[in-house]
PDB file of N, CA and C in Angstrom:
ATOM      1  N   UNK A   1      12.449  34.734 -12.397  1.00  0.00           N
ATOM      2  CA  UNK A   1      12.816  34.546 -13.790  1.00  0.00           C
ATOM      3  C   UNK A   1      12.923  33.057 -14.124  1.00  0.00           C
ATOM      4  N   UNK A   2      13.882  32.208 -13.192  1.00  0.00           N
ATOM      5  CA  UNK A   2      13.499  30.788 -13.221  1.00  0.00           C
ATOM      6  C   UNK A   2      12.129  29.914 -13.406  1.00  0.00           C
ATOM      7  N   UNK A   3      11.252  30.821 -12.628  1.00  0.00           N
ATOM      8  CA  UNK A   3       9.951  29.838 -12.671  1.00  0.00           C
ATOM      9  C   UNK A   3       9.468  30.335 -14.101  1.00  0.00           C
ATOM     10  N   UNK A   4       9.472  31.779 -14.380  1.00  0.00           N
ATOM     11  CA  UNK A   4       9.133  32.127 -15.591  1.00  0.00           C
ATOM     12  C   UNK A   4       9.551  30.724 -16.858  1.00  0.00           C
ATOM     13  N   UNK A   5      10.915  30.873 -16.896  1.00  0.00           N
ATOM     14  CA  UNK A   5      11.351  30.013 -18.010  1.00  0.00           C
ATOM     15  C   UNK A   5      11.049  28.395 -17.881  1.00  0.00           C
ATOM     16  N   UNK A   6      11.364  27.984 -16.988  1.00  0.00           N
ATOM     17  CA  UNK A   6      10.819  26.608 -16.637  1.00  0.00           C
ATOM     18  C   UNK A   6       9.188  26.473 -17.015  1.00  0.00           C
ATOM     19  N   UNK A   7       7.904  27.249 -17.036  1.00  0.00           N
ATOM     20  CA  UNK A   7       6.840  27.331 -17.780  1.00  0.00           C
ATOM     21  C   UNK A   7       6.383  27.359 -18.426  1.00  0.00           C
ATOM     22  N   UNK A   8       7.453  28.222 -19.197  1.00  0.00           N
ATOM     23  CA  UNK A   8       7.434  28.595 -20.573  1.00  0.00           C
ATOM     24  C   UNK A   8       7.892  27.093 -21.661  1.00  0.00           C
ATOM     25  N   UNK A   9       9.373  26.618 -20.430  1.00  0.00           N
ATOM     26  CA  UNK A   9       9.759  25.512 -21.398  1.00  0.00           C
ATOM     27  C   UNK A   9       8.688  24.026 -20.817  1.00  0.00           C
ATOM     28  N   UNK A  10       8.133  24.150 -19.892  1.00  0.00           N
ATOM     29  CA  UNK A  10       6.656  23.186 -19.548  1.00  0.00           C
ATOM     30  C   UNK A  10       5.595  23.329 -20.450  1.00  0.00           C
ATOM     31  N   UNK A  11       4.918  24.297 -20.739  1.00  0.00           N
ATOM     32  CA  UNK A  11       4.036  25.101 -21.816  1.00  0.00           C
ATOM     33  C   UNK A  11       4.450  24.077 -23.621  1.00  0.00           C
ATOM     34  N   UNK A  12       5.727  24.552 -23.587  1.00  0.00           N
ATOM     35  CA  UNK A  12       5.756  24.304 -24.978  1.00  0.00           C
ATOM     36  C   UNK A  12       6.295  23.043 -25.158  1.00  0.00           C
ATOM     37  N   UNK A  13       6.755  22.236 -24.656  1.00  0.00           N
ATOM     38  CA  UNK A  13       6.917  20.566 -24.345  1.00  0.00           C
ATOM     39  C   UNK A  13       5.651  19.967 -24.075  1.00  0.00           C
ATOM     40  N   UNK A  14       4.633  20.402 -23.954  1.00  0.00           N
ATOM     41  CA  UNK A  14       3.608  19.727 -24.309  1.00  0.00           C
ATOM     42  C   UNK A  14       2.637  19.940 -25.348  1.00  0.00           C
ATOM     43  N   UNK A  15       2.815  21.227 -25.974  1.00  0.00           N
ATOM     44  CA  UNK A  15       2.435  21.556 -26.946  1.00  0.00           C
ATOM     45  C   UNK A  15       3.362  20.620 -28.211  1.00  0.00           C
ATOM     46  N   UNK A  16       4.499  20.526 -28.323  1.00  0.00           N
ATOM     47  CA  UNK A  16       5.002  19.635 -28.793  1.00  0.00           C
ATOM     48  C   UNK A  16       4.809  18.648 -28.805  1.00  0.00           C
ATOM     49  N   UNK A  17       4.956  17.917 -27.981  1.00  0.00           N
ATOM     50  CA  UNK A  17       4.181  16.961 -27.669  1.00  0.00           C
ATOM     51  C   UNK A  17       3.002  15.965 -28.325  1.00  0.00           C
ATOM     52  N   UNK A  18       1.770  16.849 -28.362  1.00  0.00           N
ATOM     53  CA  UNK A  18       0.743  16.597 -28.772  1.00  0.00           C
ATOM     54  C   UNK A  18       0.499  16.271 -30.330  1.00  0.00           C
ATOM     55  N   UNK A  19       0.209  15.217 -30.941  1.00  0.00           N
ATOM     56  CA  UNK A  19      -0.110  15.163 -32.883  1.00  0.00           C
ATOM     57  C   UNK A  19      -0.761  16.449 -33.415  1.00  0.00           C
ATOM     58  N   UNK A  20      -0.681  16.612 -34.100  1.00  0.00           N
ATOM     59  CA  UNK A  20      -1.580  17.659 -34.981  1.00  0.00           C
ATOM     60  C   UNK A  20      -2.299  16.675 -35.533  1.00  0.00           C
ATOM     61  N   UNK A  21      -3.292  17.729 -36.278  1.00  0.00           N
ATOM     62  CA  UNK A  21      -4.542  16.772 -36.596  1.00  0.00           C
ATOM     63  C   UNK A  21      -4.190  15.695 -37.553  1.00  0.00           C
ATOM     64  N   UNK A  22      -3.196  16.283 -38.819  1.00  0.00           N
ATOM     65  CA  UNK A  22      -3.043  15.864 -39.713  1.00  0.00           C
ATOM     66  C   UNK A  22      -2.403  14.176 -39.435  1.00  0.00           C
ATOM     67  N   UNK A  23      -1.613  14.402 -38.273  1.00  0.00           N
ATOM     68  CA  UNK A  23      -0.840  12.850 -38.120  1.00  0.00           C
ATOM     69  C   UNK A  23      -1.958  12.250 -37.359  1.00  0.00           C
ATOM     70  N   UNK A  24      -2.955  12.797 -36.603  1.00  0.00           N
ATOM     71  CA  UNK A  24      -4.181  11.981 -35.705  1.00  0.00           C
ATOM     72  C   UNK A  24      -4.903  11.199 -37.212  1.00  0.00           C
ATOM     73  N   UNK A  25      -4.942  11.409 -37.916  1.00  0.00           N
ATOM     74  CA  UNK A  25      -5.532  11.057 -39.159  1.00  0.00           C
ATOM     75  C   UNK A  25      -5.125   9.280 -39.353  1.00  0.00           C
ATOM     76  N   UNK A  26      -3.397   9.629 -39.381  1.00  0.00           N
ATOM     77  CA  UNK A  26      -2.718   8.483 -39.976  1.00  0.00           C
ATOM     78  C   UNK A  26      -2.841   7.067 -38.885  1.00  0.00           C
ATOM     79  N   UNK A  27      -3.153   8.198 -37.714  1.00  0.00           N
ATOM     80  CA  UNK A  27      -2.696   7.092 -36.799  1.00  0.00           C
ATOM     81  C   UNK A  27      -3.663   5.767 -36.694  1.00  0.00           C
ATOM     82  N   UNK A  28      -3.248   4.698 -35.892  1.00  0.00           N
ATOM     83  CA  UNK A  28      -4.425   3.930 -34.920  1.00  0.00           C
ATOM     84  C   UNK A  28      -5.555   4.596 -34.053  1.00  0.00           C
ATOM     85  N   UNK A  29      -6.396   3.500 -33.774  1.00  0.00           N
ATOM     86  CA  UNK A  29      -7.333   4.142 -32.764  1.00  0.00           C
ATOM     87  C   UNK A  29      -6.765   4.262 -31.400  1.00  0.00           C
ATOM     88  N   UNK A  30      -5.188   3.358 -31.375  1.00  0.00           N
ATOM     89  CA  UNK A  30      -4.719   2.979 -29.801  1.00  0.00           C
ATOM     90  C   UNK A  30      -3.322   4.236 -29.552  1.00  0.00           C
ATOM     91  N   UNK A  31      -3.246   4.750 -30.720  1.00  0.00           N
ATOM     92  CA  UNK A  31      -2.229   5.800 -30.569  1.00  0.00           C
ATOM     93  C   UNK A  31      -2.624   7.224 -30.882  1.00  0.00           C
ATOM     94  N   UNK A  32      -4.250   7.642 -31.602  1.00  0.00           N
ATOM     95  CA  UNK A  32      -4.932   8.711 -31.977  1.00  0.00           C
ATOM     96  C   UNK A  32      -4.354   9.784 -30.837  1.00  0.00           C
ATOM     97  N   UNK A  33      -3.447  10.721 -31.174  1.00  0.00           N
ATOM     98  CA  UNK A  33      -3.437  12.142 -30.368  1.00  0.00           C
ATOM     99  C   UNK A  33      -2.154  12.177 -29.769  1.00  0.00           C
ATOM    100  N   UNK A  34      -1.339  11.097 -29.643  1.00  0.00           N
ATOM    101  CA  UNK A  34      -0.047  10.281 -28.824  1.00  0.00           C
ATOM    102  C   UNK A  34       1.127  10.832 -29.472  1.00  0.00           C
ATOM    103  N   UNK A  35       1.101  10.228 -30.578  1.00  0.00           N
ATOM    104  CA  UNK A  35       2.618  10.357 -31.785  1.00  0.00           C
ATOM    105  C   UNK A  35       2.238  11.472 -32.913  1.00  0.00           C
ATOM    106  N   UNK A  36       3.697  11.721 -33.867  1.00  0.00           N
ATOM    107  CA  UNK A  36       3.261  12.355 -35.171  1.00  0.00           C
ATOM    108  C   UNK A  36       4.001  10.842 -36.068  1.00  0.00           C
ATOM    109  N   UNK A  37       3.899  11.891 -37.251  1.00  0.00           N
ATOM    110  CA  UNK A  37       4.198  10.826 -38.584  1.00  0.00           C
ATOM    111  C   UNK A  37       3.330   9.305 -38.470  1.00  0.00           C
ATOM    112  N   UNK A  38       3.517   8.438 -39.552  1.00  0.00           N
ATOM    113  CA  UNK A  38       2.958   7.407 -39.872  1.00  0.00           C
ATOM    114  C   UNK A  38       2.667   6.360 -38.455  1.00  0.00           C
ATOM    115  N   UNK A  39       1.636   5.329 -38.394  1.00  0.00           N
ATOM    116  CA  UNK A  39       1.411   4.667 -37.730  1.00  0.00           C
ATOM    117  C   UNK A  39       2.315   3.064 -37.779  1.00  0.00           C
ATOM    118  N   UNK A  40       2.113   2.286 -37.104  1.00  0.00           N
ATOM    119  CA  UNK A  40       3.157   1.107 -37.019  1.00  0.00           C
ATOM    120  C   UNK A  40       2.626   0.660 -38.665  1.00  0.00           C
ATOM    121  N   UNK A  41       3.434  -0.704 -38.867  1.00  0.00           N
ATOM    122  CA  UNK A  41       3.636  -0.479 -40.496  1.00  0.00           C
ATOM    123  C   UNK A  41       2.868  -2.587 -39.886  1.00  0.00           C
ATOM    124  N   UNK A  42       3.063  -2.713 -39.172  1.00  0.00           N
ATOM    125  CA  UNK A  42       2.268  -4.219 -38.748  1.00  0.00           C
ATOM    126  C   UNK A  42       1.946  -4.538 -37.417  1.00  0.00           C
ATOM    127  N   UNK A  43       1.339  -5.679 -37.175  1.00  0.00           N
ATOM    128  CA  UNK A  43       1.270  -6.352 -35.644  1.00  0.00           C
ATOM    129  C   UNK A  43       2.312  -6.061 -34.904  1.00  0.00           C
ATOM    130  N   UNK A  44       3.785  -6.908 -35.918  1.00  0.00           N
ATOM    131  CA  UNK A  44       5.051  -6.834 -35.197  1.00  0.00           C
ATOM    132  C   UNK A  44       5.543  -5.696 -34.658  1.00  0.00           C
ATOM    133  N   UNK A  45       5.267  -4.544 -35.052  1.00  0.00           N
ATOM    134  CA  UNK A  45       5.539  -3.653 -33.848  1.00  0.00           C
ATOM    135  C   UNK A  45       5.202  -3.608 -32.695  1.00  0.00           C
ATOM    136  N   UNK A  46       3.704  -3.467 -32.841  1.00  0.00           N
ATOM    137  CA  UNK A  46       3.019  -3.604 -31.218  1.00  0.00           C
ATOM    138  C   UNK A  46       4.059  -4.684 -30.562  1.00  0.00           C
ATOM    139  N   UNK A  47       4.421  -5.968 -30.819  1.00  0.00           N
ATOM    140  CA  UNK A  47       5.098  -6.564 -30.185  1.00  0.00           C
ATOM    141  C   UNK A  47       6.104  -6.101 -29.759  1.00  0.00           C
ATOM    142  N   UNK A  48       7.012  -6.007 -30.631  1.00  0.00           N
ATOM    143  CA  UNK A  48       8.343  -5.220 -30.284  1.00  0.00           C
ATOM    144  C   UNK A  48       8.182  -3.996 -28.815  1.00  0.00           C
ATOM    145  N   UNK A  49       7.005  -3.575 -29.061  1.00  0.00           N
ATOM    146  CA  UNK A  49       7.277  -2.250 -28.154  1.00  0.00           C
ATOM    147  C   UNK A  49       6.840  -2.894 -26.754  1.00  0.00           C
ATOM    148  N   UNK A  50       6.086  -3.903 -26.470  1.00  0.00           N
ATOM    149  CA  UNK A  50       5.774  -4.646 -25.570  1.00  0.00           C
ATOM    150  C   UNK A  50       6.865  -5.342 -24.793  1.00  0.00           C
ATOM    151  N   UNK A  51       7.645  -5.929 -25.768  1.00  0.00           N
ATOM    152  CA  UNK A  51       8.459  -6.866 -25.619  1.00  0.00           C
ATOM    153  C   UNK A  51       9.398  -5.896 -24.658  1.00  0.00           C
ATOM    154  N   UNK A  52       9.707  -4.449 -25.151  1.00  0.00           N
ATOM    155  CA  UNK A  52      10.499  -3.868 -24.664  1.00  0.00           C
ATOM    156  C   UNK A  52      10.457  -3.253 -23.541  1.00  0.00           C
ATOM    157  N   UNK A  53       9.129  -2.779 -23.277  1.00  0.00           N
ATOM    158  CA  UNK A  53       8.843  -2.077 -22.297  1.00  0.00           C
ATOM    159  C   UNK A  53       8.674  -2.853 -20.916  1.00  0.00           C
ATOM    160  N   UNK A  54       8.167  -4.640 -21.306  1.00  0.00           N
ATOM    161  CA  UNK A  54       8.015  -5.205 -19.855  1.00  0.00           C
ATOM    162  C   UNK A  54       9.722  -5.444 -19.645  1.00  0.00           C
ATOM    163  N   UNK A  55      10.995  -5.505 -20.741  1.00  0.00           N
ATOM    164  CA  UNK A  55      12.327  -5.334 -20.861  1.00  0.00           C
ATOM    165  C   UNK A  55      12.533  -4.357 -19.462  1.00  0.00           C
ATOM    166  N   UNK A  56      12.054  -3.152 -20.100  1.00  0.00           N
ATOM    167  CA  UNK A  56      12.635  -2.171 -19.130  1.00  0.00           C
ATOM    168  C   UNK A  56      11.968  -2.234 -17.759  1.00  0.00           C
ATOM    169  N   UNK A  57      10.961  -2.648 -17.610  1.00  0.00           N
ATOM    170  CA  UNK A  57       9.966  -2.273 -16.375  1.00  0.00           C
ATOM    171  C   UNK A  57      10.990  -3.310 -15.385  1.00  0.00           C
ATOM    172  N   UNK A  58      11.140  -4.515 -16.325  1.00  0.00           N
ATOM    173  CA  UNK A  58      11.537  -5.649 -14.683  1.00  0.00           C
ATOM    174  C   UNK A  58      13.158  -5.121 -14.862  1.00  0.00           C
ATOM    175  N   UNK A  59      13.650  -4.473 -15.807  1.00  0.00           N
ATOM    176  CA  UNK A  59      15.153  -4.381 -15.230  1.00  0.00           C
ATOM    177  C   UNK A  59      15.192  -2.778 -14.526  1.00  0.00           C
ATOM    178  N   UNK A  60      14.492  -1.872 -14.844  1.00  0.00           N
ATOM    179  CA  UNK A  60      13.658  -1.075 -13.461  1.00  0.00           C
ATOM    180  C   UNK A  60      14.164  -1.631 -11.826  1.00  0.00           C
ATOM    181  N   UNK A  61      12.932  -2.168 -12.154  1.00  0.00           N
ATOM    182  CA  UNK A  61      12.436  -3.022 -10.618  1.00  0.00           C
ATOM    183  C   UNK A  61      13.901  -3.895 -10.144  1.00  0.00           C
ATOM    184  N   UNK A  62      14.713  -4.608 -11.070  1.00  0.00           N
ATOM    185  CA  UNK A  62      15.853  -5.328 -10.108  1.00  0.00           C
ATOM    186  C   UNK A  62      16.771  -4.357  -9.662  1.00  0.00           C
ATOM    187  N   UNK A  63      16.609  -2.926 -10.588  1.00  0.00           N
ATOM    188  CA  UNK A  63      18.303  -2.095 -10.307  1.00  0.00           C
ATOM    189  C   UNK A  63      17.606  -1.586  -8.853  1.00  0.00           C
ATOM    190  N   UNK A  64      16.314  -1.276  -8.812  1.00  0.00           N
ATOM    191  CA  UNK A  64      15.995  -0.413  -7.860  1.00  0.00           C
ATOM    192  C   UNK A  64      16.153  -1.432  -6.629  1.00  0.00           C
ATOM    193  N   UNK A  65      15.118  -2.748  -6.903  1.00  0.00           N
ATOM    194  CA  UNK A  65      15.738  -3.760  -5.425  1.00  0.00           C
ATOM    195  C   UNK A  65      17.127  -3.732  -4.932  1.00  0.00           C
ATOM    196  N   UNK A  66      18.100  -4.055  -5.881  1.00  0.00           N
ATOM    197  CA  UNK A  66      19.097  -4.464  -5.532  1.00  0.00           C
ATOM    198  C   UNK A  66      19.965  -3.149  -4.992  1.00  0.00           C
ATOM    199  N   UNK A  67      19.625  -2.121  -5.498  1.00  0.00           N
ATOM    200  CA  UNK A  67      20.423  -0.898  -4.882  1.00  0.00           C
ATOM    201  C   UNK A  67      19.971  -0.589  -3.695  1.00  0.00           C
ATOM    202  N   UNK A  68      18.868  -1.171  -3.512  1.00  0.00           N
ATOM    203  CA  UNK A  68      17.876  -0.605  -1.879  1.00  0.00           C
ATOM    204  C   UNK A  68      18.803  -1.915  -0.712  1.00  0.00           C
ATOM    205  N   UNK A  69      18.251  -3.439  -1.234  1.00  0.00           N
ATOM    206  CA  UNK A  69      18.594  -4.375  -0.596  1.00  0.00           C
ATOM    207  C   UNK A  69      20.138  -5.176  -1.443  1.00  0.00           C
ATOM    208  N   UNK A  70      20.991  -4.984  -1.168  1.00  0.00           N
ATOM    209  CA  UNK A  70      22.078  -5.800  -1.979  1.00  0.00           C
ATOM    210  C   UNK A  70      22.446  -7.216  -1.546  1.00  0.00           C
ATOM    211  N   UNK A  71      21.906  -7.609  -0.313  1.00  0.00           N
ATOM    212  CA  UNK A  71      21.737  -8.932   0.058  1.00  0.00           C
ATOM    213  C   UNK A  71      23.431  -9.492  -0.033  1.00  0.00           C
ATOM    214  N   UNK A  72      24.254  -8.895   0.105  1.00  0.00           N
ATOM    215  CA  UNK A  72      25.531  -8.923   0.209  1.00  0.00           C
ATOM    216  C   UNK A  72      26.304  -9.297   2.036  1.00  0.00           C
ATOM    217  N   UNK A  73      26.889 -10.232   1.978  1.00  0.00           N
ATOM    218  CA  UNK A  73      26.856 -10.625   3.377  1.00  0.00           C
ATOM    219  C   UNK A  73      28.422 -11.264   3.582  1.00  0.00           C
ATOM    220  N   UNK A  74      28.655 -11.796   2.583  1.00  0.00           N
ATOM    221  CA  UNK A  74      30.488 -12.044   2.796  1.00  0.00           C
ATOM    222  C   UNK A  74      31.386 -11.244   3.710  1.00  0.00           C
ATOM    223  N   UNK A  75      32.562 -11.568   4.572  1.00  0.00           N
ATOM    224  CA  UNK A  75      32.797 -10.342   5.097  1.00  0.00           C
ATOM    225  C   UNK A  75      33.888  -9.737   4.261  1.00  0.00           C
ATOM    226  N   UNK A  76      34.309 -10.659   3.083  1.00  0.00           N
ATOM    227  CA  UNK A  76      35.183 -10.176   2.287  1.00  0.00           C
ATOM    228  C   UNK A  76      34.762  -9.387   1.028  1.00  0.00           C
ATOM    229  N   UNK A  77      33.555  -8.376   0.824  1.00  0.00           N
ATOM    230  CA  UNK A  77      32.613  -8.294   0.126  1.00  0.00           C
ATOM    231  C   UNK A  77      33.604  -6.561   0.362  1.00  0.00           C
ATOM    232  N   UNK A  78      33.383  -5.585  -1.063  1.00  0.00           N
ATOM    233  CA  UNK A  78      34.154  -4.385  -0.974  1.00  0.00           C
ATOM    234  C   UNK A  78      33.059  -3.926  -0.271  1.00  0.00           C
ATOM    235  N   UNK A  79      32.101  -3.911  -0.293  1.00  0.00           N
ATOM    236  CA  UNK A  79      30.929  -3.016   0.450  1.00  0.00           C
ATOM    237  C   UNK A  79      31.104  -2.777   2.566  1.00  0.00           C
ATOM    238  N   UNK A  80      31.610  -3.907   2.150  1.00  0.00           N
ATOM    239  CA  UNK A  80      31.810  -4.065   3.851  1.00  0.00           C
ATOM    240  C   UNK A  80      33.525  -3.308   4.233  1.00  0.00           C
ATOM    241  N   UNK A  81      33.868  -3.452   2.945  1.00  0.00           N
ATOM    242  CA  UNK A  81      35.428  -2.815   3.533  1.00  0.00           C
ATOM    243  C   UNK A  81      34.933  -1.329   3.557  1.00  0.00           C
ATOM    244  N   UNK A  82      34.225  -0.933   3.041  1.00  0.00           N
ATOM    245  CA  UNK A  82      33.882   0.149   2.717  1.00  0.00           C
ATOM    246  C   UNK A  82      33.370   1.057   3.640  1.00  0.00           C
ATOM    247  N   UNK A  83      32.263   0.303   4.165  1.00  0.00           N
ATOM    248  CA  UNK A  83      31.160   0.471   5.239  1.00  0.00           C
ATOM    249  C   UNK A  83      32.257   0.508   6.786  1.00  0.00           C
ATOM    250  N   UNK A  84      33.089  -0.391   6.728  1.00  0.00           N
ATOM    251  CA  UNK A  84      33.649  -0.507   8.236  1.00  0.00           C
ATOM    252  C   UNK A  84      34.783   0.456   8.204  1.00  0.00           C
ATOM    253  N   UNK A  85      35.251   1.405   7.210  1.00  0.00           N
ATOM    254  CA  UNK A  85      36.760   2.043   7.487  1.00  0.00           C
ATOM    255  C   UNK A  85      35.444   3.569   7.739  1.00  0.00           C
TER     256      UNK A  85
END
């Protein structure tokens, strides 16, 4: 019954998903089939969304380094009180 519903809700999350024709219309050639409703309203968006996304990618990449390697070495450091009890 689980896999049933989990398919069902896979199935229709991408059907959602997808523009209808009517918003493929409005869109760009770089977003055709992607989004619904209206397309960016200038350049400055594209920026913005750029701006944001290399935002998220490198603060991504430091949470994941630093949670793997914490480079933490003091012996007065809580990690180490932590680690040694």
């Amino acid at each position: 019954m689980k896999r049933i519903f989990l398919l069902i809700l896979w199935l229709f999350s991408a059907y959602v998903t997808s523009a209808c024709p009517a918003c493929e219309k409005q869109q760009p050639k770089l977003l055709r089939g992607i989004t619904h409703g209206t397309g960016p309203d200038s350049q400055w968006d594209y920026v913005i969304i750029v701006v944001t996304v290399v935002f998220v990618i490198i603060t991504l990449f430091l949470s994941v380094k630093w949670l793997i390697r914490p480079n933490e070495s003091m012996q007065n450091h809580i990690k180490t009180s932590i680690i040694n009890h």
